[in-house]
Structures are given as structure tokens and as C-alpha cells.
N, C-alpha and C. Protein backbone atom coordinates (compact mmCIF):
# COMPACT_ATOMS: atom_id res chain seq x y z
N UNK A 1 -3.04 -18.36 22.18
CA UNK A 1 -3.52 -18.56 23.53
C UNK A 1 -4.89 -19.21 23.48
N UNK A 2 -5.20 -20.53 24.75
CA UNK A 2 -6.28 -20.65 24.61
C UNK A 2 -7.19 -20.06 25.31
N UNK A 3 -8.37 -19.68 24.73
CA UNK A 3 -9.62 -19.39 25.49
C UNK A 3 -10.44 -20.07 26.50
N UNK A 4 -10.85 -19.92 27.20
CA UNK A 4 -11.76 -20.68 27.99
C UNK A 4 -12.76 -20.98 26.92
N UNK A 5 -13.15 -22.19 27.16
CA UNK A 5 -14.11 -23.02 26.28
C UNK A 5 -13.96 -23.18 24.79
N UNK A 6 -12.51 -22.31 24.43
CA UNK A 6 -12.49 -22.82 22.73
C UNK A 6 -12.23 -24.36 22.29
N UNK A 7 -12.47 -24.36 21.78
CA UNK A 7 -12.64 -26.02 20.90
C UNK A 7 -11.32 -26.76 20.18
N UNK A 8 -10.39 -27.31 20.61
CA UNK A 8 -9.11 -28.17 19.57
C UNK A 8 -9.98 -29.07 19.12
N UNK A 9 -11.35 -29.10 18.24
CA UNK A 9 -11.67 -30.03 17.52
C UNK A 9 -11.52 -29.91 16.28
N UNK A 10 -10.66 -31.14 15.41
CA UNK A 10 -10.30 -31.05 14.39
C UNK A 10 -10.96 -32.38 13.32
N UNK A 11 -10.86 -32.13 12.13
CA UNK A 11 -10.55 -33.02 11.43
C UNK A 11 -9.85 -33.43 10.51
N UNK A 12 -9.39 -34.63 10.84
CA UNK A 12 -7.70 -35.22 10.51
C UNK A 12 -8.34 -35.74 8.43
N UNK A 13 -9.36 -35.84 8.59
CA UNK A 13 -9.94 -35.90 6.95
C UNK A 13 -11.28 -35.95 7.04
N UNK A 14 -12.20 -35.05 5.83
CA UNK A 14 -13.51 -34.74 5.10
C UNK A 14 -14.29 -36.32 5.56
N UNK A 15 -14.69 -36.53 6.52
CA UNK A 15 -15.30 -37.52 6.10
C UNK A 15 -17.20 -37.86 5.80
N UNK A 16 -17.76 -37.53 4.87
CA UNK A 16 -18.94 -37.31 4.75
C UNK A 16 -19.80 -38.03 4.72
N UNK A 17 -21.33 -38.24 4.79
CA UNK A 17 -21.86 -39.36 4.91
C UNK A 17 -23.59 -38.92 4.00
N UNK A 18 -23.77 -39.45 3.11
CA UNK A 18 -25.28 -38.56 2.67
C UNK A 18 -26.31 -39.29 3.38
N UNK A 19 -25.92 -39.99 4.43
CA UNK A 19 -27.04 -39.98 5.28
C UNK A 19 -27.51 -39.10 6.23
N UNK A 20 -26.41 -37.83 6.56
CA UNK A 20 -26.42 -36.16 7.60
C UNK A 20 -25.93 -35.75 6.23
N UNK A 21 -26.76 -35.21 5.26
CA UNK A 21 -26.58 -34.48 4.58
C UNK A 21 -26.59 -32.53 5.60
N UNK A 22 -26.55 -31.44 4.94
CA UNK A 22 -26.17 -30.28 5.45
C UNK A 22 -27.57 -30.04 5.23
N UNK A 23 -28.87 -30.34 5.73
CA UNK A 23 -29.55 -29.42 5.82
C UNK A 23 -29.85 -28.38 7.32
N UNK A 24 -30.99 -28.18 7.40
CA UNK A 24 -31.05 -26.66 8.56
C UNK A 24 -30.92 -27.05 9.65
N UNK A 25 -30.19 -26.42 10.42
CA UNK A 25 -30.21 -26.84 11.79
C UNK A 25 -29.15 -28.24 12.02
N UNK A 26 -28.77 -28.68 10.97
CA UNK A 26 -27.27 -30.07 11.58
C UNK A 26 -25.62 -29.43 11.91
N UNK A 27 -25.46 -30.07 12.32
CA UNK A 27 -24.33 -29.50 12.97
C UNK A 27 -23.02 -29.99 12.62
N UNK A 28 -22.42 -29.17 11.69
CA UNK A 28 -20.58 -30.24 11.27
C UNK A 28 -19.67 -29.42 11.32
N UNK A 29 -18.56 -30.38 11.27
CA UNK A 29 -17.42 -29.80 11.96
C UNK A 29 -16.42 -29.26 10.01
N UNK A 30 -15.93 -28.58 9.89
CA UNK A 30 -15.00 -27.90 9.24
C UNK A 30 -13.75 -28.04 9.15
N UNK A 31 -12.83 -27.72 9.94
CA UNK A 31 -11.36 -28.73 10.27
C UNK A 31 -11.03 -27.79 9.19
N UNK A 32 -10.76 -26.89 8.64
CA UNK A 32 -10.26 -25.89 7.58
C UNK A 32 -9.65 -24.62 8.84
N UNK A 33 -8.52 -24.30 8.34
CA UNK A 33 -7.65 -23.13 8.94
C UNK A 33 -8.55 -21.66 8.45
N UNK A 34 -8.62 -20.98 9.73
CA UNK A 34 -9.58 -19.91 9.62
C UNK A 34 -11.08 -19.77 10.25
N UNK A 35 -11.52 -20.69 10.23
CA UNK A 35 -12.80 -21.21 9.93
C UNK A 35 -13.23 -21.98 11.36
N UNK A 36 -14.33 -21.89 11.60
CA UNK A 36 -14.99 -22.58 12.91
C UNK A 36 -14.81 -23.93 12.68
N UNK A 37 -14.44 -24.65 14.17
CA UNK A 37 -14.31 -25.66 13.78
C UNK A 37 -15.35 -26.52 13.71
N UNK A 38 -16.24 -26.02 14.02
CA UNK A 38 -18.09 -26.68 13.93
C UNK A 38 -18.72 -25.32 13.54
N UNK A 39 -20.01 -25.66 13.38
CA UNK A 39 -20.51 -25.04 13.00
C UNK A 39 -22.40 -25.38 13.02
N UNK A 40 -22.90 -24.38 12.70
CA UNK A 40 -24.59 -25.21 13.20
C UNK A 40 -25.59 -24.60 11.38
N UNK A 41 -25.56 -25.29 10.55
CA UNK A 41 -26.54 -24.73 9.22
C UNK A 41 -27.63 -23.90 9.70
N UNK A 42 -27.83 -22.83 9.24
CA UNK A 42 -29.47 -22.17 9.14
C UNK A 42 -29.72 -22.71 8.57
N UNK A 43 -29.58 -22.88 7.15
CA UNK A 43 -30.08 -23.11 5.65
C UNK A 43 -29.41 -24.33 5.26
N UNK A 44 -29.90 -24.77 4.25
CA UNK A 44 -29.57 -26.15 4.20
C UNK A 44 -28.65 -25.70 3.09
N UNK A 45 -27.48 -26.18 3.62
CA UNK A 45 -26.03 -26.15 3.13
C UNK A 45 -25.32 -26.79 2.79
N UNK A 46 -26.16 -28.01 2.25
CA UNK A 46 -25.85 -29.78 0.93
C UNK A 46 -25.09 -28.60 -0.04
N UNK A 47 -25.31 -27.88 -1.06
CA UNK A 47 -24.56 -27.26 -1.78
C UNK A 47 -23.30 -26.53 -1.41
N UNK A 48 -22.96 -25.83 -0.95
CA UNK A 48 -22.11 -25.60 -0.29
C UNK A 48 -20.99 -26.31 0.79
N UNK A 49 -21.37 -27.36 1.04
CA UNK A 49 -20.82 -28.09 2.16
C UNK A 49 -21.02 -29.10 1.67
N UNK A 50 -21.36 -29.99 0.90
CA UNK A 50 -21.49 -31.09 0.35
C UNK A 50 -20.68 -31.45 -0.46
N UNK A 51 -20.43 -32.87 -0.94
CA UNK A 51 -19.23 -33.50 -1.36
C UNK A 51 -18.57 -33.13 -2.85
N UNK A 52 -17.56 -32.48 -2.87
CA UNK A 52 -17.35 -31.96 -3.79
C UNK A 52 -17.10 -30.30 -4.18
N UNK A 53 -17.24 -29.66 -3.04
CA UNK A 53 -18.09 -28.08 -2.89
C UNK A 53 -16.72 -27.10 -2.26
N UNK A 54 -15.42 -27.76 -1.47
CA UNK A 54 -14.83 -27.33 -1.06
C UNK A 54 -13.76 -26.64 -1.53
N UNK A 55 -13.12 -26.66 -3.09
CA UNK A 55 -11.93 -26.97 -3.81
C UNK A 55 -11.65 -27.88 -4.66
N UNK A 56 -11.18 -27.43 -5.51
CA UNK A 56 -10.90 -28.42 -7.01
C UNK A 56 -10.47 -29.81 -6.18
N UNK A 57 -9.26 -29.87 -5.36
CA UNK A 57 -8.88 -31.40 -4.84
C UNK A 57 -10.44 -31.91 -4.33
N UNK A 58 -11.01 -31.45 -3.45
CA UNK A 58 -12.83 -32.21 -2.82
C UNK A 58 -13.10 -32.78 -4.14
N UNK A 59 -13.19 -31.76 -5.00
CA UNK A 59 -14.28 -32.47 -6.29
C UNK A 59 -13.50 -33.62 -6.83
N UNK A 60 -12.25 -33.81 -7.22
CA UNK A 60 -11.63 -34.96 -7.53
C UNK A 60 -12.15 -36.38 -6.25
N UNK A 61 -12.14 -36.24 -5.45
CA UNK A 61 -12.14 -37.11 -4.05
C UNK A 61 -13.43 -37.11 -3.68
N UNK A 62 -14.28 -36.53 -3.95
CA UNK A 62 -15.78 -36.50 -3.31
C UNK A 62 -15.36 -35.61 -1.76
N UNK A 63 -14.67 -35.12 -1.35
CA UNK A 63 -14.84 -34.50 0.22
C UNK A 63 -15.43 -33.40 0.51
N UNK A 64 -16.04 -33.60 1.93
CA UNK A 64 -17.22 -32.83 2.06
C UNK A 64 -17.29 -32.86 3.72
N UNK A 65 -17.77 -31.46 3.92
CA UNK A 65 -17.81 -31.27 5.76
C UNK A 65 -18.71 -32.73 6.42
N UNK A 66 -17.85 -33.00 6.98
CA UNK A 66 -19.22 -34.07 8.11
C UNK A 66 -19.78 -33.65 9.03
N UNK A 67 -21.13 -34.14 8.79
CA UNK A 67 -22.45 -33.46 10.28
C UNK A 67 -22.00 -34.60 11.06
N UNK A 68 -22.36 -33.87 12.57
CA UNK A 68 -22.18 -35.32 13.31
C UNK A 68 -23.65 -34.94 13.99
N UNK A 69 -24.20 -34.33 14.14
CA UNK A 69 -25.58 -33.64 14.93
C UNK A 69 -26.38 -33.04 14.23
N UNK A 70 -27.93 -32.67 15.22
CA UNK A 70 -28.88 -32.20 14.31
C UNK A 70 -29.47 -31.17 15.89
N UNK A 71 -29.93 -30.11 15.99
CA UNK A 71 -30.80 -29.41 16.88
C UNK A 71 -31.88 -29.88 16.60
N UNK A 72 -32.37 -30.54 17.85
CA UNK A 72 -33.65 -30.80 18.15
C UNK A 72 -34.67 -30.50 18.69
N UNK A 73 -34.15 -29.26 19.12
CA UNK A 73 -35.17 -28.33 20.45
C UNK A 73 -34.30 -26.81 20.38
N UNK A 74 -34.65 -25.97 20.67
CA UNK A 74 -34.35 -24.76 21.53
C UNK A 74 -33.76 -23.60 19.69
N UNK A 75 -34.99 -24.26 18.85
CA UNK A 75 -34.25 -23.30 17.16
C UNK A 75 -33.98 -21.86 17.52
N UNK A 76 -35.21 -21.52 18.98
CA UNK A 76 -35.33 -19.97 19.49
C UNK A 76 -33.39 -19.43 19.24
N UNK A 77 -33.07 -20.40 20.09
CA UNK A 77 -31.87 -20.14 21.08
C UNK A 77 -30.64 -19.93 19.40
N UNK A 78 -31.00 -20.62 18.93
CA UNK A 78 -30.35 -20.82 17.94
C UNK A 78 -30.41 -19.52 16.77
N UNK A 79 -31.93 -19.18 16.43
CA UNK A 79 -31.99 -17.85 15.78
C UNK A 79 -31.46 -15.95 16.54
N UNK A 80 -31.45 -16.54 18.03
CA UNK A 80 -31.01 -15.34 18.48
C UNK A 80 -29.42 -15.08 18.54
N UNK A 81 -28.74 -16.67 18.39
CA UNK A 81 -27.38 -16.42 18.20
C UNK A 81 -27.02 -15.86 17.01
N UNK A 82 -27.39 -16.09 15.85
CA UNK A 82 -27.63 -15.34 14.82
C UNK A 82 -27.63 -14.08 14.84
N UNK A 83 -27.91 -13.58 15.72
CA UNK A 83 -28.12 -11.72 16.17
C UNK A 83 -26.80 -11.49 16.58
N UNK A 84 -26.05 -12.25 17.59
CA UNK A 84 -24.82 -11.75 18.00
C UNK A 84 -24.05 -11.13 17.33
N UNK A 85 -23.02 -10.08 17.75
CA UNK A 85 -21.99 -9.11 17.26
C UNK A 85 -20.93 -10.53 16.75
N UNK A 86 -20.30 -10.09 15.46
CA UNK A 86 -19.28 -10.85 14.66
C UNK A 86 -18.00 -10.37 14.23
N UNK A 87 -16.90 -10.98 14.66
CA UNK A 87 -15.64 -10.27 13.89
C UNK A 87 -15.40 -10.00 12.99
N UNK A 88 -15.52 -8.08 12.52
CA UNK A 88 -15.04 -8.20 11.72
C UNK A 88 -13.84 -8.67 10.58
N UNK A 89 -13.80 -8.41 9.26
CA UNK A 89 -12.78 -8.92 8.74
C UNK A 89 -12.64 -10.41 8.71
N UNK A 90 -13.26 -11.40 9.26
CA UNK A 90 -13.41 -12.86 9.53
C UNK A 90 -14.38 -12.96 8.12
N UNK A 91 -13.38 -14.43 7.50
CA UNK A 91 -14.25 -14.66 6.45
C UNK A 91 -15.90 -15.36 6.56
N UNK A 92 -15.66 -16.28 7.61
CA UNK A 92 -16.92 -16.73 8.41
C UNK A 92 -17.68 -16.48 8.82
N UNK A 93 -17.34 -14.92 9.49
CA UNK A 93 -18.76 -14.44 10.37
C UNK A 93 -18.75 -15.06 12.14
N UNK A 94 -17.08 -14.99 12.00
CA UNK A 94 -16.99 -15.43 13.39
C UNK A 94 -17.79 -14.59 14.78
N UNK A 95 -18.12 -15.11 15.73
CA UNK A 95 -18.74 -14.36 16.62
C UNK A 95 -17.54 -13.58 18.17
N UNK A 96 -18.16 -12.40 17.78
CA UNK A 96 -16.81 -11.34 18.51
C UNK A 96 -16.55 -11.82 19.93
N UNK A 97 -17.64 -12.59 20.73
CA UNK A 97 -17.27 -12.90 21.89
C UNK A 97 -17.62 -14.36 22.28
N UNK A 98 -17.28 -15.74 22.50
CA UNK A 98 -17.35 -16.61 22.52
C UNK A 98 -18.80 -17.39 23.32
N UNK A 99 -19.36 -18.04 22.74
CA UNK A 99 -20.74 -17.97 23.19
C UNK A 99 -21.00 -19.40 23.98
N UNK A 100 -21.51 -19.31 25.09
CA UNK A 100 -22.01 -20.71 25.65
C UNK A 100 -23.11 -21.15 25.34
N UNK A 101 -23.20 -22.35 25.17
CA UNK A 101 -24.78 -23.10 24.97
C UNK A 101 -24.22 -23.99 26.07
N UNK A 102 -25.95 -24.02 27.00
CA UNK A 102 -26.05 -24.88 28.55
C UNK A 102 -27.21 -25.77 27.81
């Protein structure tokens, strides 16, 4: 079922760019089953999310999450989402109740 405001954003392939590398605060999308389909870095997450980092097939292929964005204002808004209640059992750290940003 869909949710109000959940996201069908996908990606149809890894496409990465080391010019939006994963550092703090950029914003990329995931496209992996389970898993948010965006997502926003605290920490700069080039290692982890960077080309090569996903699974033995990434490292053969170079694939790697693509940023398409960066937060430019409001980090407040951003560290207090961080506080929110999370589903358990979610490998992600999904958040238990679906959150708006205005």
C-alpha cells in the first residue's frame, strides 16, 4: 500500500559521478530493495557509498550510489531528524513515522 508522500523513486542503474562525491549533508538516492530510496549523509559516506563499496559485482563495474543534492541551509532541521523514533528491525534505521520536509 501506498503511503501518503512515500517516494516510487528508483534507480534503474548506480550511476555515480566523483564530482557529488558522498560527503556530509549530500543527498543520494539508493534504488536497493529494503533500503531508502534517498537518503541525506551525516558523515561523509565516499567509503561506504562510493564506487565500488556496494558488493563484489559494484567493485568489478565501479558502481556506486548517486548524489543528486547537497543541504544548503536548515543542518538544524536536519540534526533533529536524526533524533526521530526508527523501525525497529530495519537494516537502515528507517524512520517509524514518515517525515515531511516544507
Amino acid at each position: 500500500a501506498r503511503r501518503r508522500g512515500a517516494s516510487k523513486l528508483g534507480v534503474p542503474m548506480q550511476e555515480y559521478s566523483e564530482r557529488w562525491p558522498h560527503e556530509r549533508y549530500t543527498i543520494g538516492l539508493a534504488g536497493r530493495p529494503g533500503g531508502p530510496p534517498w537518503y541525506i549523509s551525516v558523515v561523509n559516506n565516499s567509503r561506504t557509498h562510493g564506487p565500488g563499496t556496494q558488493n563484489q559485482d559494484a567493485k568489478l563495474i565501479g558502481e556506486a550510489d548517486p548524489c543528486f543534492g547537497k543541504v544548503v541551509a536548515g543542518f538544524d532541521t536536519v540534526e533533529e531528524m536524526r533524533k526521530l523514533p526508527r523501525r525497529k528491525g530495519t537494516r537502515f534505521g528507517l524512520f517509524r513515522e514518515p517525515v515531511m520536509i516544507a
